[in-house]
PDB file of N, CA and C in Angstrom:
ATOM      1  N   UNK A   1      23.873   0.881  -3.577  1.00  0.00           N
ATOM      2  CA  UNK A   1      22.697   0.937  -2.735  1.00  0.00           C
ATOM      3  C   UNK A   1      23.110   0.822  -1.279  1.00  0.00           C
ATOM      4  N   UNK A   2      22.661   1.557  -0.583  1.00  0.00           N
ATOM      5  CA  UNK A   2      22.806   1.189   0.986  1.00  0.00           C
ATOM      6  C   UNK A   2      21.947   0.085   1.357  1.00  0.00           C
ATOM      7  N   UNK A   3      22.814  -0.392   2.412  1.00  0.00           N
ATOM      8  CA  UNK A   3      22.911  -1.787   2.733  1.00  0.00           C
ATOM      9  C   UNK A   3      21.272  -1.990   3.236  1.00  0.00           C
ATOM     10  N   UNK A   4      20.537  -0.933   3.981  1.00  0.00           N
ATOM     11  CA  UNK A   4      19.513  -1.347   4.318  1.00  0.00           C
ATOM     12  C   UNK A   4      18.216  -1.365   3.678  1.00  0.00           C
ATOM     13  N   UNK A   5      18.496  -0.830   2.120  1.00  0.00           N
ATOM     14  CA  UNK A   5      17.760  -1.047   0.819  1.00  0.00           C
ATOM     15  C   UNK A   5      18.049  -2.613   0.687  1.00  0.00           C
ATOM     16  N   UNK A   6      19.575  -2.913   0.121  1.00  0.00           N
ATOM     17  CA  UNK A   6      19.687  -4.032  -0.006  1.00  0.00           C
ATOM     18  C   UNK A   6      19.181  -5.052   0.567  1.00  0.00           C
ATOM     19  N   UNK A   7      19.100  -5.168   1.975  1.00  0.00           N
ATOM     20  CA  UNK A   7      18.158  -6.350   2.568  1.00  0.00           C
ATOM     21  C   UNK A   7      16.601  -6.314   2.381  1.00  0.00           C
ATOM     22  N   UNK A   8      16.412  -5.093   2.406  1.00  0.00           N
ATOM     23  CA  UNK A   8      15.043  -4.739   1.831  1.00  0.00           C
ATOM     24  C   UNK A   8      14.824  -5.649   0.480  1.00  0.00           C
ATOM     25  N   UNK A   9      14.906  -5.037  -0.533  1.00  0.00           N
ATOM     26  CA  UNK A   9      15.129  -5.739  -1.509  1.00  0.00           C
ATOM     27  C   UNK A   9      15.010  -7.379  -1.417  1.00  0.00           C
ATOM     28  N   UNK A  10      16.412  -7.505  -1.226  1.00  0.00           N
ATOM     29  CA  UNK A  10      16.242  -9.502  -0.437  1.00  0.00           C
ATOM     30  C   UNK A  10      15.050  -9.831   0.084  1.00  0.00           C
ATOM     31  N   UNK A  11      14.630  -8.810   0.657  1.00  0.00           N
ATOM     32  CA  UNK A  11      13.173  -9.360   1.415  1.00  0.00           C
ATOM     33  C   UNK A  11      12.063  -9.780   0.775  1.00  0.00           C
ATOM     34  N   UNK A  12      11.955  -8.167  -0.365  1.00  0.00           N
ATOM     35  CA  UNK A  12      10.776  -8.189  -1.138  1.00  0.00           C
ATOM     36  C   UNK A  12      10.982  -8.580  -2.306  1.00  0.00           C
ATOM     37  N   UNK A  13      12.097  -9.269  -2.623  1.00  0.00           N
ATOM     38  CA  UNK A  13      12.248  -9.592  -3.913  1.00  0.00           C
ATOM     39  C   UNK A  13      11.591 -11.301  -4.196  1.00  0.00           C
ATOM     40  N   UNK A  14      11.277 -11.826  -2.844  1.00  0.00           N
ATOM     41  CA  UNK A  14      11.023 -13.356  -3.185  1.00  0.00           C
ATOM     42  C   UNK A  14       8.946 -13.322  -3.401  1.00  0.00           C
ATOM     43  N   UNK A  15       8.499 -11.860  -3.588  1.00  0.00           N
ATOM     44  CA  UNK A  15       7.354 -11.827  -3.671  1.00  0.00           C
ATOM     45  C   UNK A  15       6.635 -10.812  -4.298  1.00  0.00           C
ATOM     46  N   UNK A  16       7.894  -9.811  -4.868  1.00  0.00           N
ATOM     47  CA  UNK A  16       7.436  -9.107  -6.187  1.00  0.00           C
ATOM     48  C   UNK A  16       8.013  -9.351  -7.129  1.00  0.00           C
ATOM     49  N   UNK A  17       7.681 -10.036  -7.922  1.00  0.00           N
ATOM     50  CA  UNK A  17       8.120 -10.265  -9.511  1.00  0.00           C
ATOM     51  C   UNK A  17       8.747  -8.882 -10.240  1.00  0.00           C
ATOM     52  N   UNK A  18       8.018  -7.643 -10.210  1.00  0.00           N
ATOM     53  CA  UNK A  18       8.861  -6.127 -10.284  1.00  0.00           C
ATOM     54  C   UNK A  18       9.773  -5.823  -9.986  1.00  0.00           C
ATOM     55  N   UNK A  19       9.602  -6.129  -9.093  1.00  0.00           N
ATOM     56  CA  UNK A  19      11.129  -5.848  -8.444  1.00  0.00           C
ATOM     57  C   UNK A  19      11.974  -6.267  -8.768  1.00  0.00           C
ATOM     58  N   UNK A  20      12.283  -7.888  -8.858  1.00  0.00           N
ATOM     59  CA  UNK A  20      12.784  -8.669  -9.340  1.00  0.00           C
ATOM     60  C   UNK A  20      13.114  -8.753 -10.439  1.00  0.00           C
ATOM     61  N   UNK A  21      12.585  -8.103 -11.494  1.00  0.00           N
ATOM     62  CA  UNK A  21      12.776  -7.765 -13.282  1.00  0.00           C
ATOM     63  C   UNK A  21      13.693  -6.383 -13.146  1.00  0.00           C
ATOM     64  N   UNK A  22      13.443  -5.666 -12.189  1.00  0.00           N
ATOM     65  CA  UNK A  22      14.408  -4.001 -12.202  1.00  0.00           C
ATOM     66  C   UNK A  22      15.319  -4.722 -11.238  1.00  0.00           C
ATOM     67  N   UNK A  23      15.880  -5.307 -10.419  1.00  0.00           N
ATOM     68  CA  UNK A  23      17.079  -5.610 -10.100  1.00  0.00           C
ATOM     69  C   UNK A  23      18.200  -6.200 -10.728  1.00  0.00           C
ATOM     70  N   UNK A  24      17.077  -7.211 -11.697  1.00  0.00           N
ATOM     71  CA  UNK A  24      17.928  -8.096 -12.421  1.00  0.00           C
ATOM     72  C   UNK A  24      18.400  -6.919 -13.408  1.00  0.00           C
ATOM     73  N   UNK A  25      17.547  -6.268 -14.074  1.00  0.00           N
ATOM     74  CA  UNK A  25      17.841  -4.963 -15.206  1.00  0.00           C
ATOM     75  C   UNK A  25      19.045  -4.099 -14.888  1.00  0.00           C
ATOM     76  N   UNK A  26      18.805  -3.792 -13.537  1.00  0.00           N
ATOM     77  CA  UNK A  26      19.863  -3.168 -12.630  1.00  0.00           C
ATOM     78  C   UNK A  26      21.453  -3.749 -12.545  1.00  0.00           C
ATOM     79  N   UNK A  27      21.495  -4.821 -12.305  1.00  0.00           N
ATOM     80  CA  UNK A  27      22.459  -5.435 -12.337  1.00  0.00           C
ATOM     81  C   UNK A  27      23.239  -6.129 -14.183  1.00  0.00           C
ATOM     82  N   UNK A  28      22.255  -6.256 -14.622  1.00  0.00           N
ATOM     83  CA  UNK A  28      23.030  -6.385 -15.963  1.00  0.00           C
ATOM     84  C   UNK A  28      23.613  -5.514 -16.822  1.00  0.00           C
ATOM     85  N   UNK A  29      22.760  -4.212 -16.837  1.00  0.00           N
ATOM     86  CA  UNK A  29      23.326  -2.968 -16.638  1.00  0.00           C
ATOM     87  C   UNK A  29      25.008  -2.383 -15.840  1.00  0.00           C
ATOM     88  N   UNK A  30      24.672  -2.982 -14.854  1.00  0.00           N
ATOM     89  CA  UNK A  30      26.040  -2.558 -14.041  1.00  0.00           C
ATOM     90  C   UNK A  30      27.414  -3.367 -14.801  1.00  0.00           C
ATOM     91  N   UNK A  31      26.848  -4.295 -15.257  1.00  0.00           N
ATOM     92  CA  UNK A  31      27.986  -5.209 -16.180  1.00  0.00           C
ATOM     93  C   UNK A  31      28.405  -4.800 -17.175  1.00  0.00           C
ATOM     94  N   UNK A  32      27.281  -3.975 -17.721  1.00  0.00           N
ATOM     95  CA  UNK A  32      27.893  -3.818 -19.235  1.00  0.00           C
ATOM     96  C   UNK A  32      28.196  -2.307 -18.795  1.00  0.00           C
ATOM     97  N   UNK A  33      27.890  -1.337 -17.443  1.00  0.00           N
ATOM     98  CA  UNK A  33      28.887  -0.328 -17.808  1.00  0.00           C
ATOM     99  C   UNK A  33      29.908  -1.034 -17.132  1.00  0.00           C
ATOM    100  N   UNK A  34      30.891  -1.842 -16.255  1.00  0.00           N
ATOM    101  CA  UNK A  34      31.796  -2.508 -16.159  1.00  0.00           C
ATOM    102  C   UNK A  34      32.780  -2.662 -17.171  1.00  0.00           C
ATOM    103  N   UNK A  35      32.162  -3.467 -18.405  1.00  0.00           N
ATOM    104  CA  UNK A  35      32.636  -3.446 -19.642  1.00  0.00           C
ATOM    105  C   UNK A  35      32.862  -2.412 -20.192  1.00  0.00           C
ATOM    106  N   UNK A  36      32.232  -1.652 -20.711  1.00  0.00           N
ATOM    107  CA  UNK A  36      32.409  -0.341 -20.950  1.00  0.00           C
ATOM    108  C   UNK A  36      33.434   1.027 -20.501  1.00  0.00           C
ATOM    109  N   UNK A  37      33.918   0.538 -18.696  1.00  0.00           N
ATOM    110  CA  UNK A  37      34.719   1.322 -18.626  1.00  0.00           C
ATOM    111  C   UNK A  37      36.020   0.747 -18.623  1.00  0.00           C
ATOM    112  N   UNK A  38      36.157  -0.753 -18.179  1.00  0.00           N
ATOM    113  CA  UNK A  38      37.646  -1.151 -18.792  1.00  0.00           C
ATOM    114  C   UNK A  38      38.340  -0.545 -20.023  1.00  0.00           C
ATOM    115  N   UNK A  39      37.954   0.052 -21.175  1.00  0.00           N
ATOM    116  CA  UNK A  39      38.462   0.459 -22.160  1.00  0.00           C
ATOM    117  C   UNK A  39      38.722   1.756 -21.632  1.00  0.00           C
ATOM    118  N   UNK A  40      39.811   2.449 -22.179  1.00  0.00           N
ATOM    119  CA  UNK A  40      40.544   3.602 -22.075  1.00  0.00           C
ATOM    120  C   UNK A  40      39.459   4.982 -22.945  1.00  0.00           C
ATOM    121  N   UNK A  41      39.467   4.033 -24.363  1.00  0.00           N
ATOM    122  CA  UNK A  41      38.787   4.808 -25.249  1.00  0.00           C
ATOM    123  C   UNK A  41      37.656   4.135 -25.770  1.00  0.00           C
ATOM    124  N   UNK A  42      36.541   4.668 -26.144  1.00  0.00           N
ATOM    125  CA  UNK A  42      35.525   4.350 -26.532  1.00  0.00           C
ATOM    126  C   UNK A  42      34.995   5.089 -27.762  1.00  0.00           C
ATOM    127  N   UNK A  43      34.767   4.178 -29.021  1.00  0.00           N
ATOM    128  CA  UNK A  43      34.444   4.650 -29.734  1.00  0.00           C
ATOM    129  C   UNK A  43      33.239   5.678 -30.106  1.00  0.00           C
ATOM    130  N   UNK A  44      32.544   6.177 -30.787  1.00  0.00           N
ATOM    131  CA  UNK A  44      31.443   7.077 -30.504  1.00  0.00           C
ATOM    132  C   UNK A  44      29.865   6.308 -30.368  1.00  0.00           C
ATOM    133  N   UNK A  45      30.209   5.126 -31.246  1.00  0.00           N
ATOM    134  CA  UNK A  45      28.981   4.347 -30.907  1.00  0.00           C
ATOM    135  C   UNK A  45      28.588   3.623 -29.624  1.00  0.00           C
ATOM    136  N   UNK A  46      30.371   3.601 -29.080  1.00  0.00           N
ATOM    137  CA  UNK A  46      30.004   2.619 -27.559  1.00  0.00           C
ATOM    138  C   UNK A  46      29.962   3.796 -26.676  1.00  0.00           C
ATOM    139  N   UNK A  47      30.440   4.971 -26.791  1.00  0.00           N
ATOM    140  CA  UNK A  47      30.241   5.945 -26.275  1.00  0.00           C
ATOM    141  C   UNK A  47      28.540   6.584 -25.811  1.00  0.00           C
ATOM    142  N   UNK A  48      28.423   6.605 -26.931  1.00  0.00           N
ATOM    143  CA  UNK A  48      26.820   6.627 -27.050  1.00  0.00           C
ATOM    144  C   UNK A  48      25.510   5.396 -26.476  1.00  0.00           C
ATOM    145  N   UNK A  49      26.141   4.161 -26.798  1.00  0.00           N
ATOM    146  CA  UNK A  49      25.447   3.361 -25.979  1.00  0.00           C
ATOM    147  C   UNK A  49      25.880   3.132 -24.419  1.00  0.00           C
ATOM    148  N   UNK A  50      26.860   3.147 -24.050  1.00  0.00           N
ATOM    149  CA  UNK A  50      26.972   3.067 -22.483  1.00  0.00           C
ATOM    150  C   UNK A  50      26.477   4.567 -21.982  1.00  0.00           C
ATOM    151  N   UNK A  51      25.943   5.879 -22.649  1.00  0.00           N
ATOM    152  CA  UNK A  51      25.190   6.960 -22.498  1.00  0.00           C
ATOM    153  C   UNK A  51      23.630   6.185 -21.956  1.00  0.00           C
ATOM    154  N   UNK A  52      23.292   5.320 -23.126  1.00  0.00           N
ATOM    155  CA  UNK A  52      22.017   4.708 -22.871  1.00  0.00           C
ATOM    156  C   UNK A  52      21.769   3.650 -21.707  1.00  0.00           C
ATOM    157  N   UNK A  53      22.859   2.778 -21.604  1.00  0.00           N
ATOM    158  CA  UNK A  53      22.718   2.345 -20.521  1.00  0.00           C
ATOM    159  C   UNK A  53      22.720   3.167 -18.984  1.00  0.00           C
ATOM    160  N   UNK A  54      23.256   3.872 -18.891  1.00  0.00           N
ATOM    161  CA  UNK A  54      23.712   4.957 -18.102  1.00  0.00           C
ATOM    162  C   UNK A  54      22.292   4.864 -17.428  1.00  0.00           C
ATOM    163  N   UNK A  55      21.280   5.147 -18.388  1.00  0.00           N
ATOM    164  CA  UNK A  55      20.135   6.000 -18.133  1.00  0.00           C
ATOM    165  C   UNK A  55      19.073   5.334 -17.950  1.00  0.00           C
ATOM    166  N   UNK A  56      19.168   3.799 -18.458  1.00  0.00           N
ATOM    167  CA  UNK A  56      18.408   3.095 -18.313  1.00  0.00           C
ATOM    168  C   UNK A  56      18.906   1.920 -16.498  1.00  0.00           C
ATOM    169  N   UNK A  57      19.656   2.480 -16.461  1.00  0.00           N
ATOM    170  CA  UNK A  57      20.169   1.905 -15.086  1.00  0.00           C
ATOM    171  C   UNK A  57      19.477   2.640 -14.337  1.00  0.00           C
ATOM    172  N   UNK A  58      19.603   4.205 -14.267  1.00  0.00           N
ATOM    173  CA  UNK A  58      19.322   5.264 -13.400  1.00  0.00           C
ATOM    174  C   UNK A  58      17.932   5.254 -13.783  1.00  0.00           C
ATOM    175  N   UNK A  59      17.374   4.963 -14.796  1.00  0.00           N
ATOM    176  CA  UNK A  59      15.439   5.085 -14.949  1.00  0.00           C
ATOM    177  C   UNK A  59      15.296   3.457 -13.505  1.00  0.00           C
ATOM    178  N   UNK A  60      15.733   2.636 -13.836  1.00  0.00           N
ATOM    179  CA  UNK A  60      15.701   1.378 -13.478  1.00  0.00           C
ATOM    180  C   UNK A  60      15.770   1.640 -11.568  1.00  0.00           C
ATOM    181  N   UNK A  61      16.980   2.003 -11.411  1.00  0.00           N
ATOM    182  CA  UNK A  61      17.420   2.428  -9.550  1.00  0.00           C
ATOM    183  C   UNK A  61      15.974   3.621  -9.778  1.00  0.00           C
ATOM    184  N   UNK A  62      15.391   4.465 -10.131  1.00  0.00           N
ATOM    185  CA  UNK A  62      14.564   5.325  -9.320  1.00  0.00           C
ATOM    186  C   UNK A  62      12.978   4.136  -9.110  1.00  0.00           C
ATOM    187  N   UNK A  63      12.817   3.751 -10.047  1.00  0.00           N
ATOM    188  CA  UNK A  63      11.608   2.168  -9.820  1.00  0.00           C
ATOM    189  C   UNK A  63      11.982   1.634  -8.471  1.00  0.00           C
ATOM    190  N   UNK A  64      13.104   1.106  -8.983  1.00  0.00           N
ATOM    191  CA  UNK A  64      13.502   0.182  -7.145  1.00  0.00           C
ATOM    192  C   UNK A  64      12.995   1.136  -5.919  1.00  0.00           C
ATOM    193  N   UNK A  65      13.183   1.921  -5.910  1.00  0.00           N
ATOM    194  CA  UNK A  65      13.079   3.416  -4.941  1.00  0.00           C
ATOM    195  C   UNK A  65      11.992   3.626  -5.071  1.00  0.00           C
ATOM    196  N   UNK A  66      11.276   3.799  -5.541  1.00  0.00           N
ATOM    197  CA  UNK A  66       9.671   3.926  -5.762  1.00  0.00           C
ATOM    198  C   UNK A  66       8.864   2.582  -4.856  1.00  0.00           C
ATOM    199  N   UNK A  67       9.134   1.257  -5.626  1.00  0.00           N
ATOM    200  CA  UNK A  67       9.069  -0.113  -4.916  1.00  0.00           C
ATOM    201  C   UNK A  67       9.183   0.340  -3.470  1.00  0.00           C
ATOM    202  N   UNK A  68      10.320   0.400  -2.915  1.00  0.00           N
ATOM    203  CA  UNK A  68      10.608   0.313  -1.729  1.00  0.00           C
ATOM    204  C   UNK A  68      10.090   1.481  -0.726  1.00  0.00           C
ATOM    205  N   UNK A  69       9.650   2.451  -0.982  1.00  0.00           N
ATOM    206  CA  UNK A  69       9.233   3.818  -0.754  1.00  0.00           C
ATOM    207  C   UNK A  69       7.938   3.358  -0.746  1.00  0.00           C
ATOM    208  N   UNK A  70       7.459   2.992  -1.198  1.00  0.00           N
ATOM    209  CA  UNK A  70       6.035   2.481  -1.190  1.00  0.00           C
ATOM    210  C   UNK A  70       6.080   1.351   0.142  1.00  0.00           C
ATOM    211  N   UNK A  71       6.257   0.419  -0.012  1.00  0.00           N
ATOM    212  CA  UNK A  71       6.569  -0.707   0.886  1.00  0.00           C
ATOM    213  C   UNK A  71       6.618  -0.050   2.359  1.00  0.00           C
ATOM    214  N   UNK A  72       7.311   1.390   2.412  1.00  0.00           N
ATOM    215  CA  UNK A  72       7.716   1.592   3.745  1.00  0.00           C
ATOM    216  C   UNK A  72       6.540   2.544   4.155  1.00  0.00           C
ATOM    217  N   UNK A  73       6.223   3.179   3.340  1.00  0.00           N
ATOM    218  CA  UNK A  73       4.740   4.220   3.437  1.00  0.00           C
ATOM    219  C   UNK A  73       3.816   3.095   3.938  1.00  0.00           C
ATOM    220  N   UNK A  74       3.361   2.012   3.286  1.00  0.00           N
ATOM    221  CA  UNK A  74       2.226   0.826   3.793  1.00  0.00           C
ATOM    222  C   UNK A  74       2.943   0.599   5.148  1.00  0.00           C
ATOM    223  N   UNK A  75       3.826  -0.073   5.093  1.00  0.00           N
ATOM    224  CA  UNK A  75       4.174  -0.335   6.768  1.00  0.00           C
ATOM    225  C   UNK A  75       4.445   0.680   7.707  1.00  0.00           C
ATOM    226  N   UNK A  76       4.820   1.375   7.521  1.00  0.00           N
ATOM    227  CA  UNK A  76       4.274   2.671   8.602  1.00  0.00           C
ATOM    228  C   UNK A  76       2.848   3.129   8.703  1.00  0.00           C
ATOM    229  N   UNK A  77       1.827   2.901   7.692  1.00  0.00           N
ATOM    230  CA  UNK A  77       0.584   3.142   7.899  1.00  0.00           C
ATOM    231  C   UNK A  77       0.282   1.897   8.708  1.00  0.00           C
ATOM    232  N   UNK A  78       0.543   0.770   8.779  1.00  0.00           N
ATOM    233  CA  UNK A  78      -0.196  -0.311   9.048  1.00  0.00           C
ATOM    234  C   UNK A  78       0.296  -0.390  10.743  1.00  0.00           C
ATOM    235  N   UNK A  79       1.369   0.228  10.864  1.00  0.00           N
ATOM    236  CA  UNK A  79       2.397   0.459  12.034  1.00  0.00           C
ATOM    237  C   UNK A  79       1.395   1.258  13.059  1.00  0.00           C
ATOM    238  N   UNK A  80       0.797   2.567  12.007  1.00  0.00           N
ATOM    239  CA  UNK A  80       0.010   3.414  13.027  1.00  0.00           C
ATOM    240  C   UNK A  80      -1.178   3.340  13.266  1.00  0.00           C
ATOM    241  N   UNK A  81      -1.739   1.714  13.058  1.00  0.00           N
ATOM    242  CA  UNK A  81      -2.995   1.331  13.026  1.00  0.00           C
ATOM    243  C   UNK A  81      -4.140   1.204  11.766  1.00  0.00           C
ATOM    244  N   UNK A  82      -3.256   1.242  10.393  1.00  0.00           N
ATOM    245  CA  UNK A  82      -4.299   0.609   9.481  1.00  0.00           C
ATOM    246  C   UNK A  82      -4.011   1.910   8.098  1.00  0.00           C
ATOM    247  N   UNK A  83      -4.332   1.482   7.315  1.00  0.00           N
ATOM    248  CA  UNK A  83      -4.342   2.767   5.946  1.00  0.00           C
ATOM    249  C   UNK A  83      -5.896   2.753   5.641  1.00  0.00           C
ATOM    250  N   UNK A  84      -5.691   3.623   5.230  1.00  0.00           N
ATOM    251  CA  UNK A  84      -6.525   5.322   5.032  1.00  0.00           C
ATOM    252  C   UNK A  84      -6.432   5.684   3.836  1.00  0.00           C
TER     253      UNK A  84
END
């Protein structure tokens, strides 16, 4: 993530609980593909599940992005005098 998501995040994470469930998702994810790629070879079943994680990371990062995309749409409306 670029860094100025990341503080983002930090920001809005102490007051959306959502967010906070897809980061954490996000990050446990990142562990187990971690795990997953230390091995050279992977059998077809771990093959197949670090496929799933894969995807459930990447379903997970487009939410965060959504979250935050939103967040910045309201404050630029509120920036140009109020939403509409």
């Amino acid at each position: 993530m670029e860094k100025r998501d990341r503080e983002l995040i930090d920001l809005l994470i102490k007051e959306n609980e959502i967010l906070e469930k897809y980061v954490q998702a996000h990050q446990q994810y990142e562990k187990q593909l971690e795990e997953y790629n230390r091995h050279p070879y992977l059998s077809t079943e771990q093959w197949v599940e670090r496929k799933r994680v894969q995807k459930l990371k990447l379903a997970g990062r487009d939410k965060i992005e959504q979250i935050l995309a939103e967040h910045r749409r309201t404050k630029k409306k509120l920036a140009q005098g109020g939403v509409s």
